[in-house]
C-alpha atoms as a PDB file:
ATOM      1  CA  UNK A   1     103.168 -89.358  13.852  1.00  0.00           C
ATOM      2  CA  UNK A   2      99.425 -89.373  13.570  1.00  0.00           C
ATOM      3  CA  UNK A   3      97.326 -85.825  13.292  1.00  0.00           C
ATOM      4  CA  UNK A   4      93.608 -85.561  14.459  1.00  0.00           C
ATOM      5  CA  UNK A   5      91.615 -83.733  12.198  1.00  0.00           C
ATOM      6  CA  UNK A   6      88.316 -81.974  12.822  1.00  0.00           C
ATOM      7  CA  UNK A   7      85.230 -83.126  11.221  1.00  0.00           C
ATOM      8  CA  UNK A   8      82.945 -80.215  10.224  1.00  0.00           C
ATOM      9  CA  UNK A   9      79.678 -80.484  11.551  1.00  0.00           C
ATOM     10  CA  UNK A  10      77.228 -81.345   8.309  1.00  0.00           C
ATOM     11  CA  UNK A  11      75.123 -78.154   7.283  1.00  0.00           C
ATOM     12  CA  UNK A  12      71.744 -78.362   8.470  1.00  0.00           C
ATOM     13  CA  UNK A  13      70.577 -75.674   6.003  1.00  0.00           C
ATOM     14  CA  UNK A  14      69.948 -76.552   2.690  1.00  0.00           C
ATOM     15  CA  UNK A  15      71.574 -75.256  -0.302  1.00  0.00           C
ATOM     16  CA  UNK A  16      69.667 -73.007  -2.287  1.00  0.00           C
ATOM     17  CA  UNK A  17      68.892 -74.337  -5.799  1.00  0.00           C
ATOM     18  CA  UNK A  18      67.111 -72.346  -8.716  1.00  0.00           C
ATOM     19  CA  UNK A  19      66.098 -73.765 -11.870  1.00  0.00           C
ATOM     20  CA  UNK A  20      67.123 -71.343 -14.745  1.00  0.00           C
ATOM     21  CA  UNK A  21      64.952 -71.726 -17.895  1.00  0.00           C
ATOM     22  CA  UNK A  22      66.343 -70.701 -21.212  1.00  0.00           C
ATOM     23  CA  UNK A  23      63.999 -69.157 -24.005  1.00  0.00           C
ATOM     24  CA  UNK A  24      64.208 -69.109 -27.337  1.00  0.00           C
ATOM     25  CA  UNK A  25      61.135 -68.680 -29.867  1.00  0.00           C
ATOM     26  CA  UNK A  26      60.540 -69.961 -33.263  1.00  0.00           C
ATOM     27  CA  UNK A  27      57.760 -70.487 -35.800  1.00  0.00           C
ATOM     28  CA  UNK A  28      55.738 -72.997 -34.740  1.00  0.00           C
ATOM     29  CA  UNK A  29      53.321 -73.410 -37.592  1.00  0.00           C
ATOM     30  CA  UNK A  30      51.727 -70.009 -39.161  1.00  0.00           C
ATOM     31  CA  UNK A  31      50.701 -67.767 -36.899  1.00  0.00           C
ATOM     32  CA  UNK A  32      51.807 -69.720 -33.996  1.00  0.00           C
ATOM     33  CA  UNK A  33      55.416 -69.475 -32.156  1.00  0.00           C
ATOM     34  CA  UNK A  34      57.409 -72.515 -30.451  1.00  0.00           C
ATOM     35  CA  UNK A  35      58.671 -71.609 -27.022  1.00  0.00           C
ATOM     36  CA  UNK A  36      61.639 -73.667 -26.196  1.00  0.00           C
ATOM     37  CA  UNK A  37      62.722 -73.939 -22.699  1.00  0.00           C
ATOM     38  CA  UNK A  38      66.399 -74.691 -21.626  1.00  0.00           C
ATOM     39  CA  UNK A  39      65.581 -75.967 -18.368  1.00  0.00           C
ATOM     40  CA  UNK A  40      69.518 -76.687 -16.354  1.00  0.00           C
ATOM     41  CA  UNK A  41      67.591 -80.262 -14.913  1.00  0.00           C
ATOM     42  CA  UNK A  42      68.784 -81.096 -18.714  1.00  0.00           C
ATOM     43  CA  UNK A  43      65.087 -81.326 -20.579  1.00  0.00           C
ATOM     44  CA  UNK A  44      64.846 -79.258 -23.558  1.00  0.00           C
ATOM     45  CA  UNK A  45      61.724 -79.269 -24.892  1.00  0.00           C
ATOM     46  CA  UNK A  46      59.418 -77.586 -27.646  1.00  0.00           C
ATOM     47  CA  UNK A  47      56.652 -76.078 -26.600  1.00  0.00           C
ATOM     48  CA  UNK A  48      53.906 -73.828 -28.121  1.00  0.00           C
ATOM     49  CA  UNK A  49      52.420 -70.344 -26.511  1.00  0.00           C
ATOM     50  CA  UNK A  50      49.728 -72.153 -24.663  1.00  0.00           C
ATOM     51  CA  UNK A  51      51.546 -75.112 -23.408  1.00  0.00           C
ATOM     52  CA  UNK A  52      54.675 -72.840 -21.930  1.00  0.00           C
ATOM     53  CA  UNK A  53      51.804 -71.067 -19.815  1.00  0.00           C
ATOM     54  CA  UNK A  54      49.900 -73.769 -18.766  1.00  0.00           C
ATOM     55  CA  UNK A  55      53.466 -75.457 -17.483  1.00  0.00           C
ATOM     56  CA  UNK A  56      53.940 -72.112 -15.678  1.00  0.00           C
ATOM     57  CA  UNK A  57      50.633 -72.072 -14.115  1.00  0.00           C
ATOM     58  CA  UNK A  58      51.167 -75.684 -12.842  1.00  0.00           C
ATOM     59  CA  UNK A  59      54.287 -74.989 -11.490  1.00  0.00           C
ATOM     60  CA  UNK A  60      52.453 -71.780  -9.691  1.00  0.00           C
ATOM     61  CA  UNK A  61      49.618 -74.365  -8.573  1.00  0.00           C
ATOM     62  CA  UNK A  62      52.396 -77.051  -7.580  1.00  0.00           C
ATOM     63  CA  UNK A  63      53.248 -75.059  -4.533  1.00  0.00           C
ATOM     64  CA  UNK A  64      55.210 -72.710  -3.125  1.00  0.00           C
ATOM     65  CA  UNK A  65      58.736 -75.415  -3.532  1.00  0.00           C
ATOM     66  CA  UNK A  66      58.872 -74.474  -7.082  1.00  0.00           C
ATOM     67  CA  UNK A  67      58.085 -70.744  -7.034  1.00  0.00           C
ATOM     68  CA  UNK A  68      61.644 -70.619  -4.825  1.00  0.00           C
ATOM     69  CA  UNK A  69      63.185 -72.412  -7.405  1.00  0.00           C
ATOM     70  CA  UNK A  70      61.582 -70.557 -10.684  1.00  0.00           C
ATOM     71  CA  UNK A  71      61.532 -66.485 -11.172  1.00  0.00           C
ATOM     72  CA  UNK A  72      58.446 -67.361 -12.722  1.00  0.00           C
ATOM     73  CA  UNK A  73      58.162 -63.183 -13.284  1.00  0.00           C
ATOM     74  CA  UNK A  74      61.525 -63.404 -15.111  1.00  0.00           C
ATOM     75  CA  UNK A  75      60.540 -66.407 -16.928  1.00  0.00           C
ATOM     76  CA  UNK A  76      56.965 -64.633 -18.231  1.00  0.00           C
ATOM     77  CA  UNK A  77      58.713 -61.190 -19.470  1.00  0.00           C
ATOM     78  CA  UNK A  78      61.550 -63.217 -21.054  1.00  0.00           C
ATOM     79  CA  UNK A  79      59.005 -65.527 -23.197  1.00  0.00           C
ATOM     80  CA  UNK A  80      57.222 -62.120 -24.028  1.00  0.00           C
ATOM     81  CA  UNK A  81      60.444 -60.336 -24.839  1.00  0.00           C
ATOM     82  CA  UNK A  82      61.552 -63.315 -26.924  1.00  0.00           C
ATOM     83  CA  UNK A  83      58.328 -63.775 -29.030  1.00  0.00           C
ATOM     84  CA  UNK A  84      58.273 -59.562 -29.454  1.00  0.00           C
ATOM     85  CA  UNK A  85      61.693 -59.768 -30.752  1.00  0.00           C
ATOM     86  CA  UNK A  86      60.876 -62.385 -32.784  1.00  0.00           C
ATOM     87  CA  UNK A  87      57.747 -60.873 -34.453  1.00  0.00           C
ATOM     88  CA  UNK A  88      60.073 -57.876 -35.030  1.00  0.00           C
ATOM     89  CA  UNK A  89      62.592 -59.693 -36.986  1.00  0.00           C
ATOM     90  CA  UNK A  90      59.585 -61.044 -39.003  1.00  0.00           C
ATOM     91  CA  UNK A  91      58.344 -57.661 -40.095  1.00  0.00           C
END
């Protein structure tokens, strides 16, 4: 005996899709902190102060795409949490 089954219709609306960014800080040289970024598309990367910001301000540039995908306000207090932290522990 055969059954028919019902094909559901393929969704027309996309799924929603963030990138989350990990942050961790370290000393970089003297003076100067390493930022790196966990991103989940799998790069994890090294980055100083100055680089992390100018990566955010592309990404800000790039279009309105990636600010859906980034909380790019998280992201910025995180970084500046991190590195406070960090100086903390230092002193």
């Amino acid at each position: 005996m055969a059954t028919a089954r019902s094909k559901k219709a393929p969704s027309t609306q996309p799924k929603p899709r963030t990138i989350d960014i990990e942050v961790n800080v370290e000393e970089f040289t003297a003076g100067d902190y390493e930022i790196l970024l966990d991103w989940t598309t799998g790069n994890s990367q090294g980055h100083t102060v100055g680089e992390v910001f100018d990566i955010l301000d592309r990404l800000v540039v790039g279009g309105f795409r990636h600010r859906k995908l980034i909380d790019l306000k998280g992201v910025i207090k995180t970084i500046l949490e991190k590195v406070m932290e960090y100086t903390d522990s230092k002193n």
